[in-house]
Protein backbone atom coordinates (compact mmCIF):
# COMPACT_ATOMS: atom_id res chain seq x y z
CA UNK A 1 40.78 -12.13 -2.37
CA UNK A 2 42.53 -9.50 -4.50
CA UNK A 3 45.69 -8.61 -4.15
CA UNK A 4 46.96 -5.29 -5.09
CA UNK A 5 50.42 -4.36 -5.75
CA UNK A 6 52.49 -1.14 -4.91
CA UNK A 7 55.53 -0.33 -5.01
CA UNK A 8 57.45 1.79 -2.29
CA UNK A 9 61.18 3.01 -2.47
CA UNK A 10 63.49 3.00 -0.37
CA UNK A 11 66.72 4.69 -0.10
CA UNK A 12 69.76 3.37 1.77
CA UNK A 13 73.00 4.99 1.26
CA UNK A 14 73.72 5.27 -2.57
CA UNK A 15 72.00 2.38 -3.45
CA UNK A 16 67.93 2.32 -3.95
CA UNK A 17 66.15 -0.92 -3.10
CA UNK A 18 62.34 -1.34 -4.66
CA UNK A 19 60.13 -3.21 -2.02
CA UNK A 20 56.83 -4.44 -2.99
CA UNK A 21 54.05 -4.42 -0.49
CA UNK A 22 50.65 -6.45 -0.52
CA UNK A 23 47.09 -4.59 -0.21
CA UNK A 24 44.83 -6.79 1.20
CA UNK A 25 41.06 -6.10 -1.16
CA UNK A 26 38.14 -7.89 -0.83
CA UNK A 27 34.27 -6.37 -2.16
CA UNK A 28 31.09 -7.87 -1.10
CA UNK A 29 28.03 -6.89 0.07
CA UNK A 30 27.64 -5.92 3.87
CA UNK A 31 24.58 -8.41 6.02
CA UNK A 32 26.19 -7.26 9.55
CA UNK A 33 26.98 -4.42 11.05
CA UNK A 34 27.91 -4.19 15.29
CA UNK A 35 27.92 -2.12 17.59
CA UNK A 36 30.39 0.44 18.14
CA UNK A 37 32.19 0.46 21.16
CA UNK A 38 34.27 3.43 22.86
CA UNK A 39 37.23 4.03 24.92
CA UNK A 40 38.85 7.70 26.06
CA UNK A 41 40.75 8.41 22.73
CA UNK A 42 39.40 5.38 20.79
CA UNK A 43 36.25 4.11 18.61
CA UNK A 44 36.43 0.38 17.31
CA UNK A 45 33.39 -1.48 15.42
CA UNK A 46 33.34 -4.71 13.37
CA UNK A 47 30.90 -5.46 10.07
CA UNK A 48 30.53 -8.91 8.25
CA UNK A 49 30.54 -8.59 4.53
CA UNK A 50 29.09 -11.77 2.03
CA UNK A 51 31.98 -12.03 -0.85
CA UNK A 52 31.38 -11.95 -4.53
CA UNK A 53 33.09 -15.35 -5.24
CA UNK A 54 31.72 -18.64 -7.17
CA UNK A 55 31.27 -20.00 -3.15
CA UNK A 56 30.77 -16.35 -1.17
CA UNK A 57 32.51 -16.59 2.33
CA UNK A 58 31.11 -14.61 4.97
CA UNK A 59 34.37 -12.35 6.48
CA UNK A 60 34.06 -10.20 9.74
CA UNK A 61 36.12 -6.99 9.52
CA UNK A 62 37.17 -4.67 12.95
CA UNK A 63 37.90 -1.04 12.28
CA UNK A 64 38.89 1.46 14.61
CA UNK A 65 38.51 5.68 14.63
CA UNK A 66 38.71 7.02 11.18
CA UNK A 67 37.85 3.27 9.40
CA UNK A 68 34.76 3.71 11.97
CA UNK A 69 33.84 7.27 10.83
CA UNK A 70 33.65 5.48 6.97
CA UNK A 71 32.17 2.49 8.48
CA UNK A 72 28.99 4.61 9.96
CA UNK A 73 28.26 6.14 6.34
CA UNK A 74 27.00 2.28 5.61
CA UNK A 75 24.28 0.41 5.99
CA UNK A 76 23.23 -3.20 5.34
CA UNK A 77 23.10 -4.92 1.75
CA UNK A 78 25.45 -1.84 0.49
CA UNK A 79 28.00 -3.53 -1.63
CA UNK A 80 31.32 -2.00 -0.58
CA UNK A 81 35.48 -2.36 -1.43
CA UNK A 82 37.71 -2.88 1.72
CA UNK A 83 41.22 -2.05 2.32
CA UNK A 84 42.55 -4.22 5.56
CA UNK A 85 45.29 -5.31 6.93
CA UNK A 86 45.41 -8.95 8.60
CA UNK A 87 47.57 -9.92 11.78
CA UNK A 88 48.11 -12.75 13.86
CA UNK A 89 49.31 -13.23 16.98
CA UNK A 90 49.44 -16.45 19.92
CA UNK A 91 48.25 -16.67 23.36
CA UNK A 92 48.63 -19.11 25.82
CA UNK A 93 49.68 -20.99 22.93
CA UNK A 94 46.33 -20.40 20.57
CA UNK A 95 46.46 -18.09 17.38
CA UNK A 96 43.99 -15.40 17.24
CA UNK A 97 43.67 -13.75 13.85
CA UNK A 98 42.72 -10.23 13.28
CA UNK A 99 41.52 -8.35 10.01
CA UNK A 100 41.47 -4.77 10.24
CA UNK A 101 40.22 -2.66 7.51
CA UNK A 102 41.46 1.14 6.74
CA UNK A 103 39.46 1.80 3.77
CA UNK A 104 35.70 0.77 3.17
CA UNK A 105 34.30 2.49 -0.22
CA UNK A 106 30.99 2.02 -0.99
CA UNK A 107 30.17 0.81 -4.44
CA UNK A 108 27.57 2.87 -5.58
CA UNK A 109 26.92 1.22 -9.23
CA UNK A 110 26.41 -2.68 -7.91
CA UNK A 111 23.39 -3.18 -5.65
């Protein structure tokens, strides 16, 4: 996974405080794409992309309304960058993990 670094500042009072904040990147190539599934003021649809690592991991990816609109301009075996956030959260005392992504580029040189 790489990690991209930015830095955001903040002001409080007279003093200013530099905070740095982790992008979540992976690439790969996409083998799965799902079905897209509506609400009233809501789109959400998930994609599983195959990493470019020495041992490729396959990683399932949920985005929701505009991550969707970019999501639909793909199709499978396009090799694509992804923005995401991750977030947990526990349930009647089990984790469940979600990654969200809020960026998908496709990379139009690698095929």
């Amino acid at each position: 996974m790489k990690q991209i670094q930015t830095k955001i500042k903040i002001n409080k009072m007279e003093n200013q405080t530099q905070v740095t904040k982790q992008v979540l990147a992976y690439s790969g190539t996409i083998v799965e794409i799902g079905d897209a599934i509506q609400g009233e003021s809501w789109i959400k649809q998930d994609f599983t992309i195959r990493t470019e690592e020495k041992y490729p991991q396959l990683i399932n990816f949920l985005t929701f309304n505009d991550a969707q609109e970019q999501l639909t301009r793909c199709k499978i075996n396009d090799n694509v960058s992804i923005l995401f956030n991750a977030k947990s959260r526990k349930f009647n005392e089990k984790w469940y993990t979600e990654i969200t992504a809020w960026k998908i580029t496709i990379n139009f040189n690698k095929k």
